[in-house]
PDB file of N, CA and C in Angstrom:
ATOM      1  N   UNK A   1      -2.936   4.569   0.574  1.00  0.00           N
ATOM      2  CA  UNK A   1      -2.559   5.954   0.349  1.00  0.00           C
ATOM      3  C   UNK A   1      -1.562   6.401   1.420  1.00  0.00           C
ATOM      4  N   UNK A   2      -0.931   7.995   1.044  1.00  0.00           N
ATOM      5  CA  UNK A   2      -0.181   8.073   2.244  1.00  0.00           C
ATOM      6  C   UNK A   2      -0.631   8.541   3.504  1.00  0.00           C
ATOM      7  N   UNK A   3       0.054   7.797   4.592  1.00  0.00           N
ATOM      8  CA  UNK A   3      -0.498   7.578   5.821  1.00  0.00           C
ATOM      9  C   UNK A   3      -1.893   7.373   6.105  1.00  0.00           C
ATOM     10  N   UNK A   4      -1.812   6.122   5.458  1.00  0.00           N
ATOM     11  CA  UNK A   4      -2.761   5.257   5.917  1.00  0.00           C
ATOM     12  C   UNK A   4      -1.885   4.122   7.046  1.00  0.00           C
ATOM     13  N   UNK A   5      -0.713   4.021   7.350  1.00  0.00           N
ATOM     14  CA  UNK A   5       0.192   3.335   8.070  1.00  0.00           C
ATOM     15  C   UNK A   5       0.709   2.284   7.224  1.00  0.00           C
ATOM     16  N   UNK A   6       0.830   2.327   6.607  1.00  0.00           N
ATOM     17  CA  UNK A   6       1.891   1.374   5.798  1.00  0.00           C
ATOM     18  C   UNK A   6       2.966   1.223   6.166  1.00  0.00           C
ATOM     19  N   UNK A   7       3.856   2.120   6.733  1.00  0.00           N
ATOM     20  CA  UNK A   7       5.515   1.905   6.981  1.00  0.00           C
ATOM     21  C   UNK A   7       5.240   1.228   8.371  1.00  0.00           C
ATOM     22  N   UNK A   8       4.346   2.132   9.381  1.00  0.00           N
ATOM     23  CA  UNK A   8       3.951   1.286  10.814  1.00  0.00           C
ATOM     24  C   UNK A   8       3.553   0.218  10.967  1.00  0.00           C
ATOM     25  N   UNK A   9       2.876  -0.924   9.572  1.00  0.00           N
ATOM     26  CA  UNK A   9       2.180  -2.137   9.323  1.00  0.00           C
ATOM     27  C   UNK A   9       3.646  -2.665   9.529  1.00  0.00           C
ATOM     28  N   UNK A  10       4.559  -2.539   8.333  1.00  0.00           N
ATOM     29  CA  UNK A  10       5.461  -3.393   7.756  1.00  0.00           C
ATOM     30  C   UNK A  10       6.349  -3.572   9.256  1.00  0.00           C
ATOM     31  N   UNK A  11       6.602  -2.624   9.994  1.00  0.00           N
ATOM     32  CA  UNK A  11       7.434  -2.089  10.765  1.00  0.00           C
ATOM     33  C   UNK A  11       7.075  -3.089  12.022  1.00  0.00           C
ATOM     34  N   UNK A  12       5.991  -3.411  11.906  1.00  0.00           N
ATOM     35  CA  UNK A  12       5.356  -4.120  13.213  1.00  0.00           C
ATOM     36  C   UNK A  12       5.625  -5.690  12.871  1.00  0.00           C
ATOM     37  N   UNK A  13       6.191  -6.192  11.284  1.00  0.00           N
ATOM     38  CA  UNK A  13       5.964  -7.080  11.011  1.00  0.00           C
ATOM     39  C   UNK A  13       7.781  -7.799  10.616  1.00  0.00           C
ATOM     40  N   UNK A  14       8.553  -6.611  11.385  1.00  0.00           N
ATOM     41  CA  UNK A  14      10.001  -7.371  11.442  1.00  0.00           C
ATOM     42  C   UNK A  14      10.569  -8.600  11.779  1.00  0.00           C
ATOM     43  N   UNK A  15       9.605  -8.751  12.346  1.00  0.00           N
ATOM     44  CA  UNK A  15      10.160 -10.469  12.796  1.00  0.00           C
ATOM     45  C   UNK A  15       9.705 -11.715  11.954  1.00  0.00           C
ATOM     46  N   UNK A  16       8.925 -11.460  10.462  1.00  0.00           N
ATOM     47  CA  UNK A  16       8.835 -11.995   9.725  1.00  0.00           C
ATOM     48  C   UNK A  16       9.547 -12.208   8.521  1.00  0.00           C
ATOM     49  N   UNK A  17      10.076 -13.472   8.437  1.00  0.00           N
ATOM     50  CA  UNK A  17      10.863 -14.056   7.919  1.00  0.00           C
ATOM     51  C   UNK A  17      10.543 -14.238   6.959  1.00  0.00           C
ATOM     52  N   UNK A  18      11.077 -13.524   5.409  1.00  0.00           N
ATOM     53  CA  UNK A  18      10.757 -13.981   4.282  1.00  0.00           C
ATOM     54  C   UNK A  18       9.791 -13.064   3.508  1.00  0.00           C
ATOM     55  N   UNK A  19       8.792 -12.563   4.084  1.00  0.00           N
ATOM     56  CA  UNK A  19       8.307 -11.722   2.975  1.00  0.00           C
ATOM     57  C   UNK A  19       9.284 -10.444   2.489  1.00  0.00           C
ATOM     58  N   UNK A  20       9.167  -9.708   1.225  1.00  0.00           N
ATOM     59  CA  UNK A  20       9.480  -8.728   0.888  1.00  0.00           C
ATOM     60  C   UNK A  20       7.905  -7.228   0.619  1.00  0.00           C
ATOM     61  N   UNK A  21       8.344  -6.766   1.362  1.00  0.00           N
ATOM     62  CA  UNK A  21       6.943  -5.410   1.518  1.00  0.00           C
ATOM     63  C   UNK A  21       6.969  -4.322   0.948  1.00  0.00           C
ATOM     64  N   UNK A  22       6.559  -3.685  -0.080  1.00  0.00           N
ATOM     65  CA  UNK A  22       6.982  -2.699  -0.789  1.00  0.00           C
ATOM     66  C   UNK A  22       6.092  -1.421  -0.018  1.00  0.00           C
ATOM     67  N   UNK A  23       6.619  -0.882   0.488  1.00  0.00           N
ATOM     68  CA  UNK A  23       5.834   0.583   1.154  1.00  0.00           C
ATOM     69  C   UNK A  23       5.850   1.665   0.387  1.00  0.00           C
ATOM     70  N   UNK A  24       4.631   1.353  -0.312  1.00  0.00           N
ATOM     71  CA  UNK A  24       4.398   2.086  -1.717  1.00  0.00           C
ATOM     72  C   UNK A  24       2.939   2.440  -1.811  1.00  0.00           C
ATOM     73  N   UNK A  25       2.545   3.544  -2.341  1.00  0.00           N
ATOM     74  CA  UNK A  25       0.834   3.652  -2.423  1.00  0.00           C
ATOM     75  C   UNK A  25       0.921   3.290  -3.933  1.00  0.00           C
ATOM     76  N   UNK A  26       0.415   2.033  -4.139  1.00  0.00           N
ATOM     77  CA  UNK A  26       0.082   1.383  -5.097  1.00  0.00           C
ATOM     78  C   UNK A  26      -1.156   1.920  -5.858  1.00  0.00           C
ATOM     79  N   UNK A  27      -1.950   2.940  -5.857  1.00  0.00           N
ATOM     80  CA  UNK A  27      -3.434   3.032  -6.180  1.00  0.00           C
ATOM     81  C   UNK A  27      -4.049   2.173  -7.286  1.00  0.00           C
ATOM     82  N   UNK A  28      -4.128   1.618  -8.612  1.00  0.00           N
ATOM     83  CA  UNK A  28      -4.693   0.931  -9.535  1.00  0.00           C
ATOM     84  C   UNK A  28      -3.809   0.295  -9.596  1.00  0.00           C
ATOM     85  N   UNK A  29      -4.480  -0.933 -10.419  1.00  0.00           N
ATOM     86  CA  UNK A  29      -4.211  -2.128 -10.824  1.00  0.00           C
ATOM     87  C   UNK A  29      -2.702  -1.626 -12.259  1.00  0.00           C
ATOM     88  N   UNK A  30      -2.910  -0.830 -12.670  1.00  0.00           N
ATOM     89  CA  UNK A  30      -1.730  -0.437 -14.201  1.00  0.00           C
ATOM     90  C   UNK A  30      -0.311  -0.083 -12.812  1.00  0.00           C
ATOM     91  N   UNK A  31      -0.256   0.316 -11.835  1.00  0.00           N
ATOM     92  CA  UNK A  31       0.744   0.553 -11.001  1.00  0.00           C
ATOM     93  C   UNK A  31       1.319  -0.569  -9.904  1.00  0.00           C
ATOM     94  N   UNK A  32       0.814  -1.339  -9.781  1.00  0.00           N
ATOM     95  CA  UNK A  32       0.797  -2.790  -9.805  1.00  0.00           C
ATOM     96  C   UNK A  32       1.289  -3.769 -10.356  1.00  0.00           C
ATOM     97  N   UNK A  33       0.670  -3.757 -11.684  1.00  0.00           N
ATOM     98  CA  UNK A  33       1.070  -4.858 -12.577  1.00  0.00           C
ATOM     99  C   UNK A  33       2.404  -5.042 -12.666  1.00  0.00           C
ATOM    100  N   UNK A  34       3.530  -4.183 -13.025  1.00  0.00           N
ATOM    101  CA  UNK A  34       5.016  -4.301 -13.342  1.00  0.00           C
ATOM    102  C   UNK A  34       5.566  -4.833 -12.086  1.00  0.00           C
ATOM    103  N   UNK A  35       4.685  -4.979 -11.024  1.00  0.00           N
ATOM    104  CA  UNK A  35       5.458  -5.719 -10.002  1.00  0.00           C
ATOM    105  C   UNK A  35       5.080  -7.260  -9.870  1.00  0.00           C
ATOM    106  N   UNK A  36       3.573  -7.241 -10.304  1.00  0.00           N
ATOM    107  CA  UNK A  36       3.210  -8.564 -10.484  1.00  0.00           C
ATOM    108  C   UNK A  36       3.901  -9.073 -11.464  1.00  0.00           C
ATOM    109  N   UNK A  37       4.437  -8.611 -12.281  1.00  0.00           N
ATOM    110  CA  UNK A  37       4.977  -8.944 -13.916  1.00  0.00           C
ATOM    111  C   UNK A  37       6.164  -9.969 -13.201  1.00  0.00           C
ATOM    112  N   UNK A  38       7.093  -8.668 -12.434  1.00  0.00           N
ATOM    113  CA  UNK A  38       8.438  -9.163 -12.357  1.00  0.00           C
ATOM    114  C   UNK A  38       8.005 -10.859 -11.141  1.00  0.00           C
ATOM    115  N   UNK A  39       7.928 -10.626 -10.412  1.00  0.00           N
ATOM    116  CA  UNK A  39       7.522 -11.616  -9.419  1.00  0.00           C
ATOM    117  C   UNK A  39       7.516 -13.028 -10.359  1.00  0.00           C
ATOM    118  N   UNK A  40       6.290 -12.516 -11.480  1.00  0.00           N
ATOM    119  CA  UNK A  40       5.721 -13.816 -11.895  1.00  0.00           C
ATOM    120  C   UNK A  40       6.885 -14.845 -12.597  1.00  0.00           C
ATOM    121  N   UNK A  41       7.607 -13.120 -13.320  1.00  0.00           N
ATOM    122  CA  UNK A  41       8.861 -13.945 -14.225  1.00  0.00           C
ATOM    123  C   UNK A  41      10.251 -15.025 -13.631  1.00  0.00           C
ATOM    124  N   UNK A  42       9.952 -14.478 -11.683  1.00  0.00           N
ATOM    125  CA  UNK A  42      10.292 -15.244 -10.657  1.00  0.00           C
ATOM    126  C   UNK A  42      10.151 -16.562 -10.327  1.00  0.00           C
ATOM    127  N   UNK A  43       8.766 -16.236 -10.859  1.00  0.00           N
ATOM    128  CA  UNK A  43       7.992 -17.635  -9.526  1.00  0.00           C
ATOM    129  C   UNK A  43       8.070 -17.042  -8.578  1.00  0.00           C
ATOM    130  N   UNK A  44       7.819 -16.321  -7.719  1.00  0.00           N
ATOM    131  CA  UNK A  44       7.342 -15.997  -6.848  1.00  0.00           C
ATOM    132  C   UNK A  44       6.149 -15.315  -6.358  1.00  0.00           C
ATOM    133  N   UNK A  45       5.190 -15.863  -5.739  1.00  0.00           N
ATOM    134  CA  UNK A  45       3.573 -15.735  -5.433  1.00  0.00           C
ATOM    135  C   UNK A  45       3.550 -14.034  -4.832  1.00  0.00           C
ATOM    136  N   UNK A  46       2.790 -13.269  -5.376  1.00  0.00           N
ATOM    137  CA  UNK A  46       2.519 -12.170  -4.677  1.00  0.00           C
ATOM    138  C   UNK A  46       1.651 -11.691  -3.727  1.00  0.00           C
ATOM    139  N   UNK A  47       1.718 -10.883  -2.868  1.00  0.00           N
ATOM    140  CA  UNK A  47       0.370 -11.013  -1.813  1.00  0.00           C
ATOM    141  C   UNK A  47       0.085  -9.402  -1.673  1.00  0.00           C
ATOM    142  N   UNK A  48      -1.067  -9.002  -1.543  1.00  0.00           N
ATOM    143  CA  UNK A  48      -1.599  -7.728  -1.536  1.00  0.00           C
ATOM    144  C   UNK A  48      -1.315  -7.508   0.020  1.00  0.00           C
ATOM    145  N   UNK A  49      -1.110  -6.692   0.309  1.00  0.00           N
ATOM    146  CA  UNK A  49      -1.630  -6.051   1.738  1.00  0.00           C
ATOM    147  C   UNK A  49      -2.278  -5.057   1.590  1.00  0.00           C
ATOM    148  N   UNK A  50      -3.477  -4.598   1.614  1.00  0.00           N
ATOM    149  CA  UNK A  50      -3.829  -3.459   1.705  1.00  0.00           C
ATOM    150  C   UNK A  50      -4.624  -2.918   2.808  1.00  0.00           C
ATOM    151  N   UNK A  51      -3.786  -2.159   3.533  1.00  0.00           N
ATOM    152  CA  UNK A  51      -4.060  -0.943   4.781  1.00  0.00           C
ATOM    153  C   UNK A  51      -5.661  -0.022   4.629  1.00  0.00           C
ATOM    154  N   UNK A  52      -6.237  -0.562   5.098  1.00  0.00           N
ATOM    155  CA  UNK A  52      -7.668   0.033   4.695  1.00  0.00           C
ATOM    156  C   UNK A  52      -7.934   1.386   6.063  1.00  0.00           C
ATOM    157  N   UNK A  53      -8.003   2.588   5.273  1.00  0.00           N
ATOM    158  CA  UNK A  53      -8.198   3.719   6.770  1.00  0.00           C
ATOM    159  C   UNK A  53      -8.861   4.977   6.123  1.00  0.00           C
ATOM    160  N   UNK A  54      -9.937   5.308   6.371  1.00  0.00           N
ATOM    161  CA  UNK A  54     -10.377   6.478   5.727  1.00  0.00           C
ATOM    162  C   UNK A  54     -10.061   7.300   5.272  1.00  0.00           C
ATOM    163  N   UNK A  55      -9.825   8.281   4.306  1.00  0.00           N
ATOM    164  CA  UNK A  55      -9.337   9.441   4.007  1.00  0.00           C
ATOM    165  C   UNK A  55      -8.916  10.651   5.271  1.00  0.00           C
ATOM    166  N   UNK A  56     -10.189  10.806   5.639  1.00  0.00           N
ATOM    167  CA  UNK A  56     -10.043  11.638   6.745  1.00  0.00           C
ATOM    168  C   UNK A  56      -8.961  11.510   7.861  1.00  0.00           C
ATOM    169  N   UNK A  57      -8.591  10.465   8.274  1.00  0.00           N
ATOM    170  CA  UNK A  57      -7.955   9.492   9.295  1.00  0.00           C
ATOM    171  C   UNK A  57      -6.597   9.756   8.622  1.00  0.00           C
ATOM    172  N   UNK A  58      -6.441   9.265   7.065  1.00  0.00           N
ATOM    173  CA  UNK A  58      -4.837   9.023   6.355  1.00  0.00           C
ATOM    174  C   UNK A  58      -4.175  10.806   6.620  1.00  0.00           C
ATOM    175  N   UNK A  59      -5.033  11.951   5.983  1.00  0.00           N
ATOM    176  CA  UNK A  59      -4.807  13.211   6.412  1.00  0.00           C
ATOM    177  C   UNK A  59      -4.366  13.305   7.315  1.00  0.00           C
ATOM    178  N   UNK A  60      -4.861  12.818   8.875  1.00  0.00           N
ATOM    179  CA  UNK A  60      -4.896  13.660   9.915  1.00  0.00           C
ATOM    180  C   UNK A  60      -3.661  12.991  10.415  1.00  0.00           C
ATOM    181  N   UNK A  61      -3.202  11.670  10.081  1.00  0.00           N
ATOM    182  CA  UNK A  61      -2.177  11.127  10.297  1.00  0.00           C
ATOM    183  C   UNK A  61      -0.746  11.891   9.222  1.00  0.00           C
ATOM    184  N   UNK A  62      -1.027  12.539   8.556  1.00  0.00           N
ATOM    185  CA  UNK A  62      -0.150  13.019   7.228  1.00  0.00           C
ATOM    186  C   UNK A  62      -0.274  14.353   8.192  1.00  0.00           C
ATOM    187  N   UNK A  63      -0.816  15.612   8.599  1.00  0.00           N
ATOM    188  CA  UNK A  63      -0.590  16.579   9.412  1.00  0.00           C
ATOM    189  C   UNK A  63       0.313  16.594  10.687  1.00  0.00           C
ATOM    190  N   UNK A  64       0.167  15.266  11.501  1.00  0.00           N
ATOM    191  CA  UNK A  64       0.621  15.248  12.301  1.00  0.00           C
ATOM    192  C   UNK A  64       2.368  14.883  12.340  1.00  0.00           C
ATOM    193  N   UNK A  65       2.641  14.458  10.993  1.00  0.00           N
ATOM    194  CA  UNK A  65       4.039  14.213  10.689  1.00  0.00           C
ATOM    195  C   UNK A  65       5.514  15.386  11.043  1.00  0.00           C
ATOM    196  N   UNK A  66       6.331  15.127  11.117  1.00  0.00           N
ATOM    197  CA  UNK A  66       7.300  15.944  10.963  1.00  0.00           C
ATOM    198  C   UNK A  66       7.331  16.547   9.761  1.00  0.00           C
ATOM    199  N   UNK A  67       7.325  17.784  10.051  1.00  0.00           N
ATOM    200  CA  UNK A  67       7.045  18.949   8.651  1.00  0.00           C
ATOM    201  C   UNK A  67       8.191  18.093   7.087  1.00  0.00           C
ATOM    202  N   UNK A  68       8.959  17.892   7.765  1.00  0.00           N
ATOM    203  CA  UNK A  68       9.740  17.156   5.908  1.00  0.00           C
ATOM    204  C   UNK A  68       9.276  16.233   5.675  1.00  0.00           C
ATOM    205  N   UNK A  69       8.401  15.612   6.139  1.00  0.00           N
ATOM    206  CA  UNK A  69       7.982  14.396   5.826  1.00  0.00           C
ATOM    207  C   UNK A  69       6.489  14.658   5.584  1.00  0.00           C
ATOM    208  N   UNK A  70       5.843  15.539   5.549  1.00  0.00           N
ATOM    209  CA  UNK A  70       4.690  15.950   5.156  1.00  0.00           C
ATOM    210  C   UNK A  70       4.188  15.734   3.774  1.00  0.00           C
ATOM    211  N   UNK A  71       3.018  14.635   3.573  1.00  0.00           N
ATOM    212  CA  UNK A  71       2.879  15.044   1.558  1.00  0.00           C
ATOM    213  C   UNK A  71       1.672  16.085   1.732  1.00  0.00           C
ATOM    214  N   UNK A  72       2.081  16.574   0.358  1.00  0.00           N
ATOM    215  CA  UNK A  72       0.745  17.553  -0.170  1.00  0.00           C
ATOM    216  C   UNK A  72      -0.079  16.603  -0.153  1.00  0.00           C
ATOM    217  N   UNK A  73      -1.467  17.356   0.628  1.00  0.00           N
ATOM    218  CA  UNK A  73      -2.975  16.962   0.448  1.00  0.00           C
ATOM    219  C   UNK A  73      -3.108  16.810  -0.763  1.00  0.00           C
ATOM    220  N   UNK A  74      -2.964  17.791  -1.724  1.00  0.00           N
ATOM    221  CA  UNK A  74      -4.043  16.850  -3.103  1.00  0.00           C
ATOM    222  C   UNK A  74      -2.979  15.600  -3.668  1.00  0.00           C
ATOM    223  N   UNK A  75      -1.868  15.156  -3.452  1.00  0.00           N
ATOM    224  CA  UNK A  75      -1.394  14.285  -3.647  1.00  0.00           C
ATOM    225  C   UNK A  75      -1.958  12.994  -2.834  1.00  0.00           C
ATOM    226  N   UNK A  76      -2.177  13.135  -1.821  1.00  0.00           N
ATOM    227  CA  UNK A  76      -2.749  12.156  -1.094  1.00  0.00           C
ATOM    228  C   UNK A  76      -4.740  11.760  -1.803  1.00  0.00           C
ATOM    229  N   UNK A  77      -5.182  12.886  -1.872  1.00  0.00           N
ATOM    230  CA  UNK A  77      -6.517  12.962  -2.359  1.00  0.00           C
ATOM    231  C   UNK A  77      -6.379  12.252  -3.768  1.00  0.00           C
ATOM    232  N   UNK A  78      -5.512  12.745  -4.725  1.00  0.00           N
ATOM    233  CA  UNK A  78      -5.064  12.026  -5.836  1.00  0.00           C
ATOM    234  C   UNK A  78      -4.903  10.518  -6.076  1.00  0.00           C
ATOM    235  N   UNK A  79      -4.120  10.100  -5.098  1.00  0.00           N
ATOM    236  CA  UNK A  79      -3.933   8.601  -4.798  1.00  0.00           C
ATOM    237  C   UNK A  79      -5.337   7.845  -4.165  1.00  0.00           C
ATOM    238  N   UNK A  80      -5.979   8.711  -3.607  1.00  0.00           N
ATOM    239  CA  UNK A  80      -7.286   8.055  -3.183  1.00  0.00           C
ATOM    240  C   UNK A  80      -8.375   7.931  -4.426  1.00  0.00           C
ATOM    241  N   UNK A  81      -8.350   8.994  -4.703  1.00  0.00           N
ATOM    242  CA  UNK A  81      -9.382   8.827  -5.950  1.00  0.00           C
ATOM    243  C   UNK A  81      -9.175   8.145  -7.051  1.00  0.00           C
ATOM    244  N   UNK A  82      -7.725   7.359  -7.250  1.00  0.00           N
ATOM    245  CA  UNK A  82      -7.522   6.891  -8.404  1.00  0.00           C
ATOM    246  C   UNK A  82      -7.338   5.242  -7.363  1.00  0.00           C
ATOM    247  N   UNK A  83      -7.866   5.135  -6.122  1.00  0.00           N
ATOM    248  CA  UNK A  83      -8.013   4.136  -5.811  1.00  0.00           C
ATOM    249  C   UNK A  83      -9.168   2.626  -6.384  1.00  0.00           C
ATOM    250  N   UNK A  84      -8.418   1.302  -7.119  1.00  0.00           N
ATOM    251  CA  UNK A  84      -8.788   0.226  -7.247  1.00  0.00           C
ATOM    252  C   UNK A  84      -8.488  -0.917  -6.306  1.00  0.00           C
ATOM    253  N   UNK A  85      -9.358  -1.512  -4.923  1.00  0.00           N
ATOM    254  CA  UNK A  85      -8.755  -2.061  -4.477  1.00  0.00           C
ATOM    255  C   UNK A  85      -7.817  -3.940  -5.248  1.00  0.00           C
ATOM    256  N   UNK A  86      -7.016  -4.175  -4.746  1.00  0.00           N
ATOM    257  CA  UNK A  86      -6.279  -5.438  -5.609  1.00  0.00           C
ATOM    258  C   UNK A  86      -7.546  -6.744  -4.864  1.00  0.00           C
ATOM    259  N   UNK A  87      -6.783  -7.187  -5.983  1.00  0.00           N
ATOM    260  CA  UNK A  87      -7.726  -8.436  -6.555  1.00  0.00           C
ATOM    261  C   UNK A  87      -6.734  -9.504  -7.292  1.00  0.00           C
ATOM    262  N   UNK A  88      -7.516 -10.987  -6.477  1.00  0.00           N
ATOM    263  CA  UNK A  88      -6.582 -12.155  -7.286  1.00  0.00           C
ATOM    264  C   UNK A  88      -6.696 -12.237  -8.672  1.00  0.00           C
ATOM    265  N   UNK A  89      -7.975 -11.831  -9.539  1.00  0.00           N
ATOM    266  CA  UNK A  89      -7.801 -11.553 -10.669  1.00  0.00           C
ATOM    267  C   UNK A  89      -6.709 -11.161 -11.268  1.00  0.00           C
ATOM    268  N   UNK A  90      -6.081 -10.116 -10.708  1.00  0.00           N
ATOM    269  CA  UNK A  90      -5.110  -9.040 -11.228  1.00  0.00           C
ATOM    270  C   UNK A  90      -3.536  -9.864 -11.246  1.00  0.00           C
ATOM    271  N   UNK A  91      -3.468 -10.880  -9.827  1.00  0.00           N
ATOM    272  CA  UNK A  91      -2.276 -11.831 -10.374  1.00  0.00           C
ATOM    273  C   UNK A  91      -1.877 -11.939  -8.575  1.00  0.00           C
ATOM    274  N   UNK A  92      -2.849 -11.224  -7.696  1.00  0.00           N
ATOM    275  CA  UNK A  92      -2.424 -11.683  -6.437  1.00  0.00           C
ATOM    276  C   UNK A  92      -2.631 -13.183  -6.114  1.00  0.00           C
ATOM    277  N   UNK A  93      -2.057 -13.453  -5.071  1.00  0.00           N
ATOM    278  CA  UNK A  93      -1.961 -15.146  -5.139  1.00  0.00           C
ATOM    279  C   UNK A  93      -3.074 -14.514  -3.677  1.00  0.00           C
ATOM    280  N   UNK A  94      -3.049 -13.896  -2.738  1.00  0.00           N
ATOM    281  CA  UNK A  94      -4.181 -13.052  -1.781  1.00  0.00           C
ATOM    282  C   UNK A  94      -3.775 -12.099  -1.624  1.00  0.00           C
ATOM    283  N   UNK A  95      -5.222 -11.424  -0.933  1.00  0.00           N
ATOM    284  CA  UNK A  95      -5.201 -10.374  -0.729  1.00  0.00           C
ATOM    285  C   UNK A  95      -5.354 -10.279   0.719  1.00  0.00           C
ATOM    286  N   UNK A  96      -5.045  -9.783   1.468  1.00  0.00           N
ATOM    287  CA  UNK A  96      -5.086  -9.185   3.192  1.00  0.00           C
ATOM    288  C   UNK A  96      -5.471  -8.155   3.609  1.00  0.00           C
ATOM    289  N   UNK A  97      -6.589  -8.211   3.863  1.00  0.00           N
ATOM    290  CA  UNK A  97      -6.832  -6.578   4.535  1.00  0.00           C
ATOM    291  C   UNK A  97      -6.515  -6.716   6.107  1.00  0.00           C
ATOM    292  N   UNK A  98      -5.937  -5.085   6.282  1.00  0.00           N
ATOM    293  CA  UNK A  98      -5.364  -4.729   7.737  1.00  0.00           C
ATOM    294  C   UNK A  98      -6.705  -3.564   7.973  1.00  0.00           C
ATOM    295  N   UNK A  99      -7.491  -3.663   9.008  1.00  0.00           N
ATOM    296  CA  UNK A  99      -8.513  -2.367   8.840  1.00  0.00           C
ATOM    297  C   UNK A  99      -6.946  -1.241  10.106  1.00  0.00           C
ATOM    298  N   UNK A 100      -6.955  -0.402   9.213  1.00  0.00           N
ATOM    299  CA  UNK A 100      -6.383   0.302  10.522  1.00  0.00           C
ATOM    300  C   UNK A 100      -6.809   1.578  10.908  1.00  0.00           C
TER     301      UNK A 100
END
């Protein structure tokens, strides 16, 4: 969800060569898929990252932002509640959790 640190994950992870990171709140598996789709039509293996951080925590990190860069709370609450975490089922080749 937003600010759960996603842009600060990827950001920490510049010196890696080769992945592509989409800094996106992905919430379900139907918002997902069209990326697993394209990949697959690639050949190229997909990998979950998912930033695991409480609600409370993603907020307080979303308040503390520079006012234009602020999302609306129920947008953030929105994305949480329509949260499915990913799964190799779904077409990940893994999944990674970051607790942050």
């Amino acid at each position: 969800m937003q600010g759960a640190g996603k842009s600060t994950w990827i950001a920490a992870q510049a010196d890696d060569v080769g992945p592509v990171y989409l800094d996106a709140a992905l919430p379900g598996v139907r918002h997902r898929a069209p990326i697993i789709a394209v990949a697959r039509r690639h050949g190229v293996p997909v990998e979950a990252v998912l930033i695991r951080v409480p609600l409370d925590v993603a907020l307080e990190r979303n308040r503390q932002r520079r006012a234009d860069a602020i999302v609306p709370e129920a947008s953030i609450r929105t994305v949480a509640s329509l949260f499915e975490p990913p799964t190799v089922e779904e077409g990940f080749s893994r999944v990674r959790i970051v607790e942050a």
